[in-house]
C-alpha atoms as a PDB file:
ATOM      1  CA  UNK A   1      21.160  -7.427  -9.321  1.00  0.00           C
ATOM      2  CA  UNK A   2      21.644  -4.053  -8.828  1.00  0.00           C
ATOM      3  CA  UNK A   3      18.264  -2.743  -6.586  1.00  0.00           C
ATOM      4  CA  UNK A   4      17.742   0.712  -5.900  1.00  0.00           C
ATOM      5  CA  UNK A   5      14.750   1.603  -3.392  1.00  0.00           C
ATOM      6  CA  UNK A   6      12.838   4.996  -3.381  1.00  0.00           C
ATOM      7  CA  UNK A   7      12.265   5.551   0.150  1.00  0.00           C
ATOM      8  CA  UNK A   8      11.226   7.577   2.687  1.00  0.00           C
ATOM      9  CA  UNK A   9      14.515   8.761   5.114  1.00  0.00           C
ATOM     10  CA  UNK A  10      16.637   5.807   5.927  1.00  0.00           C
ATOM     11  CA  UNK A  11      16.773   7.187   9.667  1.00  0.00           C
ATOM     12  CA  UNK A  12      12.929   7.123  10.665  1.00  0.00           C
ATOM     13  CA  UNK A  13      12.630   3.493   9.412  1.00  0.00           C
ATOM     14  CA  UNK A  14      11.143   1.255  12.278  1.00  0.00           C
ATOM     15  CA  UNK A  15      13.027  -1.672  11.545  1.00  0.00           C
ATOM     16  CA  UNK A  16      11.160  -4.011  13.800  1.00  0.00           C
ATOM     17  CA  UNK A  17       8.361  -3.884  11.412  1.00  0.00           C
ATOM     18  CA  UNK A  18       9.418  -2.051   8.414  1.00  0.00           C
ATOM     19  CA  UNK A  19       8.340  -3.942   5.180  1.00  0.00           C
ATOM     20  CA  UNK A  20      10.876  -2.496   3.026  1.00  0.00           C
ATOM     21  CA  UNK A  21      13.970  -3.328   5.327  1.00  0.00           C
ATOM     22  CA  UNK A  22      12.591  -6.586   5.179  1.00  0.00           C
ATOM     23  CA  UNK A  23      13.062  -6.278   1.593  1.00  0.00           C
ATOM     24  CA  UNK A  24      16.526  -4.848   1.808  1.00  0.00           C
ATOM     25  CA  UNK A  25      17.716  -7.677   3.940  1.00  0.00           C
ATOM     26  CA  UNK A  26      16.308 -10.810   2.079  1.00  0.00           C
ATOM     27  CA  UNK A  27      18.270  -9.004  -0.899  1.00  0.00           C
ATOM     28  CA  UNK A  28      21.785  -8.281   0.709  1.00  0.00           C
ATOM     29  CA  UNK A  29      21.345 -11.774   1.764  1.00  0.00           C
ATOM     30  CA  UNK A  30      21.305 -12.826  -1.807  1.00  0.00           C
ATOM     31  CA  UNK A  31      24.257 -10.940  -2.681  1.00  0.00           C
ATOM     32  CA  UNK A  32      22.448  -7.977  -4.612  1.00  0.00           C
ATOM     33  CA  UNK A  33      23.655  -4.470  -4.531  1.00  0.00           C
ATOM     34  CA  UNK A  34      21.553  -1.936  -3.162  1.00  0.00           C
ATOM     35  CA  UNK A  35      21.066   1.327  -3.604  1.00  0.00           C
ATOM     36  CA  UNK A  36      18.425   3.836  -1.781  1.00  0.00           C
ATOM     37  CA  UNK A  37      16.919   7.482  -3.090  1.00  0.00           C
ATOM     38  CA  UNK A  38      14.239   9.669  -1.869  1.00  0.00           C
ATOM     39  CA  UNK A  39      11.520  11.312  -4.111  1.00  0.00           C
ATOM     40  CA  UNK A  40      13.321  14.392  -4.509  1.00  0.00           C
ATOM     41  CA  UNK A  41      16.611  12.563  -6.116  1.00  0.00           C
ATOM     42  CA  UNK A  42      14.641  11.615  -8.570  1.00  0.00           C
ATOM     43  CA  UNK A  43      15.218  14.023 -11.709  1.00  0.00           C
ATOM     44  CA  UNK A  44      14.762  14.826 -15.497  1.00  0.00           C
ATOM     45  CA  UNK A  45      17.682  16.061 -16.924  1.00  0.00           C
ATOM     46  CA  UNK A  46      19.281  16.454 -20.317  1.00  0.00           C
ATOM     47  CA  UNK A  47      16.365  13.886 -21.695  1.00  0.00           C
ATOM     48  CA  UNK A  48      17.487  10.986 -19.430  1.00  0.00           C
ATOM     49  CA  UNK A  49      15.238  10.316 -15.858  1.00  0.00           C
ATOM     50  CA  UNK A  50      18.524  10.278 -13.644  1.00  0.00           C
ATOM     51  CA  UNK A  51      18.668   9.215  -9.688  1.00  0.00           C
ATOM     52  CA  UNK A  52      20.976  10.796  -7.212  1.00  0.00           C
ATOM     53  CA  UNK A  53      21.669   7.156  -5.217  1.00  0.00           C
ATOM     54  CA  UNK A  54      23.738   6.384  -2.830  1.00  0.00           C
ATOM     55  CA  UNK A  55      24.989   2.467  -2.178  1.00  0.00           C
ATOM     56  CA  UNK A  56      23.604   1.258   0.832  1.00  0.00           C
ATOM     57  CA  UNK A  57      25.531  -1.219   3.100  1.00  0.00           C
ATOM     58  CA  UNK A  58      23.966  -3.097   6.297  1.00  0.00           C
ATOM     59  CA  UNK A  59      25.455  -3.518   9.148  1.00  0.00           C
ATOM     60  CA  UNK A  60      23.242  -6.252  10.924  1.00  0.00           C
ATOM     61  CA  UNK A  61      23.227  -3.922  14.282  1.00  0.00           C
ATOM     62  CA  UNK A  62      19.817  -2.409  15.732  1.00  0.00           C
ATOM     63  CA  UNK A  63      20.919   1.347  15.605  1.00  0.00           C
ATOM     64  CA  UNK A  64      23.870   2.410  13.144  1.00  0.00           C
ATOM     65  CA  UNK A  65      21.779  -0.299  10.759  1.00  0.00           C
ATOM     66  CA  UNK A  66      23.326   0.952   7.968  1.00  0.00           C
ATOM     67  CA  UNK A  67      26.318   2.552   6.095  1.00  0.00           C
ATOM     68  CA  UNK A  68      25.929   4.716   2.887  1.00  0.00           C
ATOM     69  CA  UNK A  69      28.246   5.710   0.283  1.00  0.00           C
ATOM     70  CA  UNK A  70      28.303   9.038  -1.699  1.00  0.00           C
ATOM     71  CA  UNK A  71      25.292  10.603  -3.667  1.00  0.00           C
ATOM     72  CA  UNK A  72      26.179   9.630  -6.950  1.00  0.00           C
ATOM     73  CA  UNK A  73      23.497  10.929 -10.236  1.00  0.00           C
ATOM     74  CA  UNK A  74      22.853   7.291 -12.510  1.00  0.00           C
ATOM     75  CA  UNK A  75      20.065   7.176 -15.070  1.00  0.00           C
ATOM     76  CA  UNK A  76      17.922   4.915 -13.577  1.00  0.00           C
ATOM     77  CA  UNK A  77      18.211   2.111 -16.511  1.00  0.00           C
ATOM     78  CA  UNK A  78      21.200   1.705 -14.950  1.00  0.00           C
ATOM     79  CA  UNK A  79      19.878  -0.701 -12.384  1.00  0.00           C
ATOM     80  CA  UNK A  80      18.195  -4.214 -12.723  1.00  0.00           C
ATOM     81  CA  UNK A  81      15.062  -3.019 -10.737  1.00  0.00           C
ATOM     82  CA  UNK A  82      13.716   0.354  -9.170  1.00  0.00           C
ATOM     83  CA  UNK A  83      11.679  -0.372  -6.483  1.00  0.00           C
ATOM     84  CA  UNK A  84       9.267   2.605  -5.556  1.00  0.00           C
ATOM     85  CA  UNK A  85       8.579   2.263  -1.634  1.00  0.00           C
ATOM     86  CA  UNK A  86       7.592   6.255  -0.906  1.00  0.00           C
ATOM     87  CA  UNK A  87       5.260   5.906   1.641  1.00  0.00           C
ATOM     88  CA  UNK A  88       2.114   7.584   0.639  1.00  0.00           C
ATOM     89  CA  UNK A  89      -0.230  10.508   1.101  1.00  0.00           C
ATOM     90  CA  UNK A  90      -0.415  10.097  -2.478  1.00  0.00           C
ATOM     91  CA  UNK A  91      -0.071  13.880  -3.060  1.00  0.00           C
ATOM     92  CA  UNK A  92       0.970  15.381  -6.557  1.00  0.00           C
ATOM     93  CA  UNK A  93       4.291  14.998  -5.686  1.00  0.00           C
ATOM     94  CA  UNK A  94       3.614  11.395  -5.925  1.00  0.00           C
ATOM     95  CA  UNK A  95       1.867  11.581  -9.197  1.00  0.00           C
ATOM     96  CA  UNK A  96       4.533  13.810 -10.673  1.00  0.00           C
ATOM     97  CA  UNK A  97       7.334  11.280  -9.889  1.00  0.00           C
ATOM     98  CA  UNK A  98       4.526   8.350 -11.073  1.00  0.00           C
ATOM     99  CA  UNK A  99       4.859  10.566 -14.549  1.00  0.00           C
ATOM    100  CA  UNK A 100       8.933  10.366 -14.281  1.00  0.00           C
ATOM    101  CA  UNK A 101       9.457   7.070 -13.204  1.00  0.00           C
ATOM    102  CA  UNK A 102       7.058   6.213 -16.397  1.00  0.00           C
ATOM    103  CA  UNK A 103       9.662   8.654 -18.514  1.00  0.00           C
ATOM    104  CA  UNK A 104      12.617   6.212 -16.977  1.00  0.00           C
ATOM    105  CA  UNK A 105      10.398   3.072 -18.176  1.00  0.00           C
ATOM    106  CA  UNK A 106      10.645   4.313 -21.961  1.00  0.00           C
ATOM    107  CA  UNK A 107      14.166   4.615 -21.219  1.00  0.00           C
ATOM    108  CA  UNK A 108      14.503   0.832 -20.407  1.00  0.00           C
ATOM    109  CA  UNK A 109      14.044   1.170 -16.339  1.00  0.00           C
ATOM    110  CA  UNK A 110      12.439  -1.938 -14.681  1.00  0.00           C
ATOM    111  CA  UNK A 111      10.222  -0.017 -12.375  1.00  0.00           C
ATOM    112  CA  UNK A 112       8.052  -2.122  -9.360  1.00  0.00           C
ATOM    113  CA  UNK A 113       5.001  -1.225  -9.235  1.00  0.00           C
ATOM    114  CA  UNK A 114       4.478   0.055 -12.513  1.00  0.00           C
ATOM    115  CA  UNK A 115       3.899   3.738 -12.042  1.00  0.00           C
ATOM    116  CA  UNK A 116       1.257   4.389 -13.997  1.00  0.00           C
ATOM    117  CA  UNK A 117      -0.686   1.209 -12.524  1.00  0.00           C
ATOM    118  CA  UNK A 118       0.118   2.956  -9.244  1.00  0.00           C
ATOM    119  CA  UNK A 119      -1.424   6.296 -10.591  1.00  0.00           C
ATOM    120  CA  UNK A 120      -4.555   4.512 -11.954  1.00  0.00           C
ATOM    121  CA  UNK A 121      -5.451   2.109  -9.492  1.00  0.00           C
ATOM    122  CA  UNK A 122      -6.853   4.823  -6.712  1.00  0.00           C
ATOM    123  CA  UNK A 123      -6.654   2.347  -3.437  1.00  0.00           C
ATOM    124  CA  UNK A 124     -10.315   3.030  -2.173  1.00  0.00           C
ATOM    125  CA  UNK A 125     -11.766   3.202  -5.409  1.00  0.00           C
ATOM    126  CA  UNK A 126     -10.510   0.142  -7.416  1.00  0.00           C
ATOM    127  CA  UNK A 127     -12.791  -1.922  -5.159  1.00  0.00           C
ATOM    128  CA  UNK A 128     -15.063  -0.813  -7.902  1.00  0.00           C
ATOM    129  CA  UNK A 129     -13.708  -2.887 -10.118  1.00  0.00           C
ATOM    130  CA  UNK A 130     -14.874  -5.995  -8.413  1.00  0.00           C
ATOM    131  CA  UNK A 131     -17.860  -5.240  -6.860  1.00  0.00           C
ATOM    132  CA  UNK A 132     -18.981  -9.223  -6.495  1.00  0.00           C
ATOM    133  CA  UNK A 133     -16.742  -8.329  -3.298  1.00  0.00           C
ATOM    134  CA  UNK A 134     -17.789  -5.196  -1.926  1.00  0.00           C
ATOM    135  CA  UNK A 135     -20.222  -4.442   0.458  1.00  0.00           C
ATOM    136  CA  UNK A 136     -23.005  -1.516  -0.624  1.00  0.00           C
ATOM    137  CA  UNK A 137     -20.411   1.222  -1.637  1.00  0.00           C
ATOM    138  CA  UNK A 138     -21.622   5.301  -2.405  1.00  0.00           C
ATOM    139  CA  UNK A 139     -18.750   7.211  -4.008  1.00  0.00           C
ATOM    140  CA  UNK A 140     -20.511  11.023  -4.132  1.00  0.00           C
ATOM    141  CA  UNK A 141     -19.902  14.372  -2.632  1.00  0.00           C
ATOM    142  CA  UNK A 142     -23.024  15.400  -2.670  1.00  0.00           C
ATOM    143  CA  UNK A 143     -24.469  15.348   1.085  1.00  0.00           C
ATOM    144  CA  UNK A 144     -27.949  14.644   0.027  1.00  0.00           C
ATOM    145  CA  UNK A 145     -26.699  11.588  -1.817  1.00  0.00           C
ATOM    146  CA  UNK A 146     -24.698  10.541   2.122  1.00  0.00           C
ATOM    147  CA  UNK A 147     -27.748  10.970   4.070  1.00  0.00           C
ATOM    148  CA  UNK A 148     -29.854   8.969   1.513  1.00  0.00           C
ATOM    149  CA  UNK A 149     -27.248   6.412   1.836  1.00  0.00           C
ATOM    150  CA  UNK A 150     -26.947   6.109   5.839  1.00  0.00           C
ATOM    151  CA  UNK A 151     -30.881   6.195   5.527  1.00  0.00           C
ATOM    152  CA  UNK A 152     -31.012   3.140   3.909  1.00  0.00           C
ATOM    153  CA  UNK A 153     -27.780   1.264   5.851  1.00  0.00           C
ATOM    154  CA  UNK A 154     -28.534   2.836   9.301  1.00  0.00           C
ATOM    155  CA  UNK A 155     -24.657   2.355  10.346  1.00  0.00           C
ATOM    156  CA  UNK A 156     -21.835   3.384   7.718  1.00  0.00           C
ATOM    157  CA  UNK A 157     -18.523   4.647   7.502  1.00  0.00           C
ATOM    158  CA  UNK A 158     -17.161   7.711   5.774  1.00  0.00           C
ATOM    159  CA  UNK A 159     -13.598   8.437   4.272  1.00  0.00           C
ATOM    160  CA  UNK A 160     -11.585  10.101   2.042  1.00  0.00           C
ATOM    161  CA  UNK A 161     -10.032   8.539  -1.159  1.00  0.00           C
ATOM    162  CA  UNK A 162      -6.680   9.904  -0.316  1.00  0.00           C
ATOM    163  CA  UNK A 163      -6.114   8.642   3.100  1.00  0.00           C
ATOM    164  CA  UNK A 164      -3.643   6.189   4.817  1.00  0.00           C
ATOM    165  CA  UNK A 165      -3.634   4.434   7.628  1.00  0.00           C
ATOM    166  CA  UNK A 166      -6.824   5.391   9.071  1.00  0.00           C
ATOM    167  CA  UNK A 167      -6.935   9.123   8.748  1.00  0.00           C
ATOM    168  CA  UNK A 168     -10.261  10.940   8.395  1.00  0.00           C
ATOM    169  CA  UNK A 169     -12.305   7.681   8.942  1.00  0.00           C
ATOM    170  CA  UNK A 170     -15.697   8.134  10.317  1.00  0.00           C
ATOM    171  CA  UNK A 171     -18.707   5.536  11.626  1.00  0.00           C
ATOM    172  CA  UNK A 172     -21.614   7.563  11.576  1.00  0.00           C
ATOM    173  CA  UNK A 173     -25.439   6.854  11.944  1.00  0.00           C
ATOM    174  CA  UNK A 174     -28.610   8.440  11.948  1.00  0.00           C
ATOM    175  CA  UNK A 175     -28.593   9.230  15.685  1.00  0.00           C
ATOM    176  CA  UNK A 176     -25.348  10.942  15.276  1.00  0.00           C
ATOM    177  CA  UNK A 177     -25.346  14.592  16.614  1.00  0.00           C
ATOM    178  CA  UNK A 178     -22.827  15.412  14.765  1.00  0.00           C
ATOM    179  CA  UNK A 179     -23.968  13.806  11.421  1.00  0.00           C
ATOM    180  CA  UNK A 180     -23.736  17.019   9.615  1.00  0.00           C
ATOM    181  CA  UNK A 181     -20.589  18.607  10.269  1.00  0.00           C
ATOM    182  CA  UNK A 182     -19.135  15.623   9.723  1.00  0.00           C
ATOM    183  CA  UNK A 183     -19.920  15.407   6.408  1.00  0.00           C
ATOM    184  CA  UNK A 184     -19.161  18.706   5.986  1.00  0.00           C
ATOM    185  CA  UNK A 185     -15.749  18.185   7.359  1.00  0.00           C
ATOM    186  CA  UNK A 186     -14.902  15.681   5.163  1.00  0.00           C
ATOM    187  CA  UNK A 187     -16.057  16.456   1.729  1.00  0.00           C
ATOM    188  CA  UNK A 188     -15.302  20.044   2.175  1.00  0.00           C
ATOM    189  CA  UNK A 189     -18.394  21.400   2.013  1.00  0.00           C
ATOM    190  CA  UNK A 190     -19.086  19.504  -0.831  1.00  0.00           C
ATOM    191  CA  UNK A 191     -15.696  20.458  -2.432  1.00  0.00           C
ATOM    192  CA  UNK A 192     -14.043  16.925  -1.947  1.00  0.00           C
ATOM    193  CA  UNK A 193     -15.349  13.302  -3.074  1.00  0.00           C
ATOM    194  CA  UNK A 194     -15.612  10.604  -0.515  1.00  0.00           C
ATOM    195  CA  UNK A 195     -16.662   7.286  -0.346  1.00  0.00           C
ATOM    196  CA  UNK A 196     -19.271   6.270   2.103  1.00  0.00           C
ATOM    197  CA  UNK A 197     -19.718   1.988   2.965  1.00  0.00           C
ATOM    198  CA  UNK A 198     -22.373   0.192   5.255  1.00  0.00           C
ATOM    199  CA  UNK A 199     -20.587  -0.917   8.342  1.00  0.00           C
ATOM    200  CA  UNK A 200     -19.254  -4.498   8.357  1.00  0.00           C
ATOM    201  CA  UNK A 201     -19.211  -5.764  12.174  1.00  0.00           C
ATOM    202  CA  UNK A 202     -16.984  -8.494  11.348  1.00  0.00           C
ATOM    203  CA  UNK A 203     -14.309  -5.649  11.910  1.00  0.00           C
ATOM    204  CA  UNK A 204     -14.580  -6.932  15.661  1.00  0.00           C
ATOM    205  CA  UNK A 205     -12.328  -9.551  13.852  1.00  0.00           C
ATOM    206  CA  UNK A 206     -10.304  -8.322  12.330  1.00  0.00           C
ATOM    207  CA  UNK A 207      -9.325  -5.684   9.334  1.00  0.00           C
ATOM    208  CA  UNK A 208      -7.262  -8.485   7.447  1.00  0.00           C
ATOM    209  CA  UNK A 209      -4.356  -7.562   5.017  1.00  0.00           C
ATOM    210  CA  UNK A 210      -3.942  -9.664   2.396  1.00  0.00           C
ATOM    211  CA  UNK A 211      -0.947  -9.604   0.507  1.00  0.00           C
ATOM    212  CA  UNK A 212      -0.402 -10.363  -3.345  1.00  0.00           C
ATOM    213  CA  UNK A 213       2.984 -11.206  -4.594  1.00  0.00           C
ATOM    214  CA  UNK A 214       3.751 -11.940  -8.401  1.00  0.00           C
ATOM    215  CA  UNK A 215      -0.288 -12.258  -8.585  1.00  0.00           C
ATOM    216  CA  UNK A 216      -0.418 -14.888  -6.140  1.00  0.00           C
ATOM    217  CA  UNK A 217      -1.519 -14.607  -2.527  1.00  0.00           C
ATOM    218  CA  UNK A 218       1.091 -14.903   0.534  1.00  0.00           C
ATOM    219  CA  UNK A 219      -0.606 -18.103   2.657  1.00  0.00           C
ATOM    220  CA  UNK A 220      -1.235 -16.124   5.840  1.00  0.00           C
ATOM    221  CA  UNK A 221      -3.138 -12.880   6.528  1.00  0.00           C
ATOM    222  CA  UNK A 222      -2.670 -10.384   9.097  1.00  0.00           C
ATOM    223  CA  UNK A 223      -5.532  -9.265  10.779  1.00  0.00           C
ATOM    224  CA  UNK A 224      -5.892  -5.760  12.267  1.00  0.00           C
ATOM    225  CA  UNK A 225      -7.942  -6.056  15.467  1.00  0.00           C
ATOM    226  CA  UNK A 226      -9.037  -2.609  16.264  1.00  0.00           C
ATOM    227  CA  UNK A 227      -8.459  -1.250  19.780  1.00  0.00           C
ATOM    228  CA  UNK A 228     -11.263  -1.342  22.490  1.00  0.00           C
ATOM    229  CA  UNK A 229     -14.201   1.664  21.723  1.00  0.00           C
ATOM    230  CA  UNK A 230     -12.317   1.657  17.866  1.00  0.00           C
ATOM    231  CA  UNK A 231     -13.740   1.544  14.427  1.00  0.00           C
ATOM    232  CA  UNK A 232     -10.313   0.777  12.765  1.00  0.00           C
ATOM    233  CA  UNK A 233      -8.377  -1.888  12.724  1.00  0.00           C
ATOM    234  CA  UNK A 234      -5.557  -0.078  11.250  1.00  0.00           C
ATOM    235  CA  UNK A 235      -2.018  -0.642  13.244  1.00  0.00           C
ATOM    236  CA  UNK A 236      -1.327   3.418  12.800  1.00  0.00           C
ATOM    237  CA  UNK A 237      -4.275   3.340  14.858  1.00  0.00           C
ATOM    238  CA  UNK A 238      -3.773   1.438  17.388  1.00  0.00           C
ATOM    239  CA  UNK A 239      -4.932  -2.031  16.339  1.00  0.00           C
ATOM    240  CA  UNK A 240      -2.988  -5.339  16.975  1.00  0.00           C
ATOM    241  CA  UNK A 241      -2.168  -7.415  14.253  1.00  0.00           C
ATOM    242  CA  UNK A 242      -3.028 -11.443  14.156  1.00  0.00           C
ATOM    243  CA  UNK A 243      -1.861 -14.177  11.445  1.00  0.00           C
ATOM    244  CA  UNK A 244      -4.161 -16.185  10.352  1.00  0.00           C
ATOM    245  CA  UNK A 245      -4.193 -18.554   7.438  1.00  0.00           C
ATOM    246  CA  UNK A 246      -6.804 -17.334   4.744  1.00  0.00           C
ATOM    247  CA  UNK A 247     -10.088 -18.090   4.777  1.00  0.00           C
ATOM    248  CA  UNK A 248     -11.583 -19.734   1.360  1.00  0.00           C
ATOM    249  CA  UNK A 249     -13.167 -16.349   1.101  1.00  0.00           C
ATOM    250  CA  UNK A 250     -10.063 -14.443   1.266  1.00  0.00           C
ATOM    251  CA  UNK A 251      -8.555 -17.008  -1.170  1.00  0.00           C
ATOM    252  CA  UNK A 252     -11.168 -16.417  -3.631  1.00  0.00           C
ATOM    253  CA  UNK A 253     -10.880 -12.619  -3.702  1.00  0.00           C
ATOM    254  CA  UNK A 254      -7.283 -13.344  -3.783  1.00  0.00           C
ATOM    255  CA  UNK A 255      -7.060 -15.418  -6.675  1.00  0.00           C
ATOM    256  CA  UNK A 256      -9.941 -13.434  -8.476  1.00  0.00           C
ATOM    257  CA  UNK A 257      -7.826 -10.081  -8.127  1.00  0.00           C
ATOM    258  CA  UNK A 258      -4.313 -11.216  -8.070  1.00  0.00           C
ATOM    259  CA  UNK A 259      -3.943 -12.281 -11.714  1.00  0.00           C
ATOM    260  CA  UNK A 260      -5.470  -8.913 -13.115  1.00  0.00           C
ATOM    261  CA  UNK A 261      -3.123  -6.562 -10.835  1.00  0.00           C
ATOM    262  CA  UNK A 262      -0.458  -8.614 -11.579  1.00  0.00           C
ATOM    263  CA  UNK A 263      -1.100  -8.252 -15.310  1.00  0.00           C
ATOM    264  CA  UNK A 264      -0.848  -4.335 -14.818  1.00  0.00           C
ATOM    265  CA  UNK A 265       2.643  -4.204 -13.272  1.00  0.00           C
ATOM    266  CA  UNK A 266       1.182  -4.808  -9.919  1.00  0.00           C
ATOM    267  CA  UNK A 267       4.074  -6.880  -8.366  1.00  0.00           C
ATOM    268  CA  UNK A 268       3.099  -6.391  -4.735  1.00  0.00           C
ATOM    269  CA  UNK A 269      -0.246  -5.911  -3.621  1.00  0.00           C
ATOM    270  CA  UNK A 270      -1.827  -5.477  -0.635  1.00  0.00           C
ATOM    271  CA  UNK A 271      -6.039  -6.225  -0.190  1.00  0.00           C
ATOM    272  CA  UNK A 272      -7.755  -5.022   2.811  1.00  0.00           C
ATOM    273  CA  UNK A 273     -10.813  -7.130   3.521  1.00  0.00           C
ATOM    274  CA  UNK A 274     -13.538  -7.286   6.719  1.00  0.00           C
ATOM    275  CA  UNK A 275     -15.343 -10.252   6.835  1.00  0.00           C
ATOM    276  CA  UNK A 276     -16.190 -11.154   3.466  1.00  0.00           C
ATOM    277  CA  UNK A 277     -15.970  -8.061   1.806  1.00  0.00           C
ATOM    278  CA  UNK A 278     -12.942  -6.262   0.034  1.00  0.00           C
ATOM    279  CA  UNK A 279     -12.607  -2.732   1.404  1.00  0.00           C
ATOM    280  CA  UNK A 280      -9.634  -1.691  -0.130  1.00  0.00           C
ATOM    281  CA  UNK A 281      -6.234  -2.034  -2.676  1.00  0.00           C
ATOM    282  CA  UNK A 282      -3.402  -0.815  -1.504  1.00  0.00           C
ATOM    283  CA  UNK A 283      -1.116  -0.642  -4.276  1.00  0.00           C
ATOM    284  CA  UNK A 284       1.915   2.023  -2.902  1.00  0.00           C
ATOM    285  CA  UNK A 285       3.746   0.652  -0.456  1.00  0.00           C
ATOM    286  CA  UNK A 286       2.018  -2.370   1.014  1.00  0.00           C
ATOM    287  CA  UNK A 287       3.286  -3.533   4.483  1.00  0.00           C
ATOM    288  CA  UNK A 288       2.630  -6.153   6.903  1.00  0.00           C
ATOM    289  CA  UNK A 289       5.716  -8.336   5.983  1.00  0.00           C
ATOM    290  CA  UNK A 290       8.172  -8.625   9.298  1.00  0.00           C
ATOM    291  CA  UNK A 291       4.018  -9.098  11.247  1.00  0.00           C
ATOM    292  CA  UNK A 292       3.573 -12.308   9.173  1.00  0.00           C
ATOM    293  CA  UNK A 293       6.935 -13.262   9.277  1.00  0.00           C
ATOM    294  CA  UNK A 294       7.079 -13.682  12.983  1.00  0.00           C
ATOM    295  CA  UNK A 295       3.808 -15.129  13.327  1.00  0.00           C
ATOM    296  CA  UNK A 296       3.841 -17.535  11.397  1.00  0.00           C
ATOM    297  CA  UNK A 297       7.030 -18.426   9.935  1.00  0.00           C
ATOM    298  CA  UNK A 298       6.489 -17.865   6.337  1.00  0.00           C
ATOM    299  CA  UNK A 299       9.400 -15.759   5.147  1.00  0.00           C
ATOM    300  CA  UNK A 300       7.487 -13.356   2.832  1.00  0.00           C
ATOM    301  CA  UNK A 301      10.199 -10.984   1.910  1.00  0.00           C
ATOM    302  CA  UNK A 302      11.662 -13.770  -0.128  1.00  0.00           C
ATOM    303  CA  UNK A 303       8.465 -14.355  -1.608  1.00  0.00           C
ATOM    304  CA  UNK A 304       9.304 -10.601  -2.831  1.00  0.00           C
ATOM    305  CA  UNK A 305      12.529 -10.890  -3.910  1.00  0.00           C
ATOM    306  CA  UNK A 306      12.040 -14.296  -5.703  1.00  0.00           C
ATOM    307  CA  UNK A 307       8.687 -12.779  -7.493  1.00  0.00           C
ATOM    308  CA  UNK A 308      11.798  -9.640  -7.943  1.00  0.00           C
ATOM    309  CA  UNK A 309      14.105 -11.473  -9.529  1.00  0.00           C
ATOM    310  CA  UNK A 310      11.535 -13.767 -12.468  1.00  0.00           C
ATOM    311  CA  UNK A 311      10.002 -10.045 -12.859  1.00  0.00           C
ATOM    312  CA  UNK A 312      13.383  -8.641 -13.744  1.00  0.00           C
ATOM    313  CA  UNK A 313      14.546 -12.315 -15.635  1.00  0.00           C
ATOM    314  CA  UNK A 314      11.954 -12.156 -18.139  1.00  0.00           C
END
């Protein structure tokens, strides 16, 4: 196959724990061609959605990891599958090339995820979809509605719906001196909707990633212990990530969800769930791949490319 991956620059990868180079090299392994593009190479011109990709080589060594060839401008149908890995904030720019990448679908483009289940499925707020999962959830801006909230839960946690990897993540409660700026801070004076959940201790545990692949769920989660005096279990923040094998709660979410994202266009999906409740669906670039991998020996970037390849077969 002929793969081309939408990326973020090929020269601030991490490759000790990047997801999508874990991608890249289960696929060169298998003999595919591969191709790379940023978000800006990404263009509508003369009524065809075109990419400006270059072919992407790897070398196997730690630092020069990779060899590309020259910029070249290919209508994205040209390729078996376009993989969209931009790392997020998802920021207009991301919906606008969500609305192209749809464009290159009508044109006969295999796109992964499907943009405009990417565009729809809003990672905090899909939760809402299933809330036999959730724990008591407010989605409001209104700071009457937040205290009302925290007066009946005592201990919650505010964020935005736009962040990543931790950002802008608060634990308040009542005793909180700061309660009120706070909220002010993050809904912008009441300019900007947030979502506001009760406090799960079972974070002490563990924020556990759960990945979907082709609808089905990888065998082992990674669990994001947060760092002593820390909320979040997130590894941007400092956390340390565990493998476990999921529990038959994290199986049943798993298998209740996987099916119905799958059935969207949702080829790779990643669930964030504390304790028994589902937090969050991360549906742009999930990660947590290479963690797994060495943990526990379960190669889940072929997982990827062999749910890839029946994806692009059918």
């Amino acid at each position: 196959m002929k793969i081309a991956f939408i990326v973020d620059p090929l020269d601030e990868f991490q490759l000790y724990k990047d997801s999508t180079f874990a991608m890249m090299r289960e696929a060169a392994g298998r003999q595919h061609e591969l191709y790379t593009l940023q978000q800006a190479d990404v263009v509508w011109q003369s009524g065809v959605v075109t990419g400006y990709a270059q072919s992407l080589q790897l070398t196997g060594e730690a630092h020069a990891w990779y060899r590309s060839g020259v910029s070249a401008a290919l209508p994205l149908k040209a390729f078996d599958a376009v993989v969209m890995r931009k790392d997020p904030p998802f920021d207009m720019e991301y919906v606008y090339s969500t609305y192209l990448l749809e464009l290159a679908q009508a044109q006969g483009a295999r796109v992964f995820n499907n943009p405009r289940a990417i565009r729809d499925c809003n990672e905090k707020l899909t939760i809402a979809r299933f809330p036999q999962f959730t724990a008591p959830t407010l989605v409001t801006r209104q700071a009457r509605l937040i205290h009302d909230f925290l007066a009946a839960h005592g201990d919650i946690i505010l964020k935005p719906l736009d962040g990543m990897g931790g950002t802008s993540v608060f634990r308040v409660t009542a005793e909180d001196p700061n309660l009120n700026v706070i909220i002010e801070t993050i809904t912008h004076y009441g300019r900007r909707t947030i979502m506001a959940q009760r406090y799960i201790p079972s974070i002490i545990d563990g924020d556990k990633r759960i990945l979907l692949i082709g609808g089905k769920p990888v065998p082992f989660v990674l669990a994001r212990i947060p760092k002593p005096g820390e909320t979040r279990g997130n590894l941007a923040a400092g956390g340390t990530g565990v493998a476990r094998e999921l529990t038959p709660r994290d199986r049943e979410i798993a298998e209740t969800l996987g099916p119905q994202l799958n059935a969207q266009g949702l080829l790779l999906v990643g669930l964030d769930v504390i304790g028994d409740y589902l937090t969050e669906v991360n549906v742009t670039s999930p990660t947590c791949f290479q963690e797994i991998t060495a943990q526990s020996g379960f190669n889940v970037a072929a997982m990827m490319l062999d749910a890839l390849e029946h994806a692009v077969e059918r």
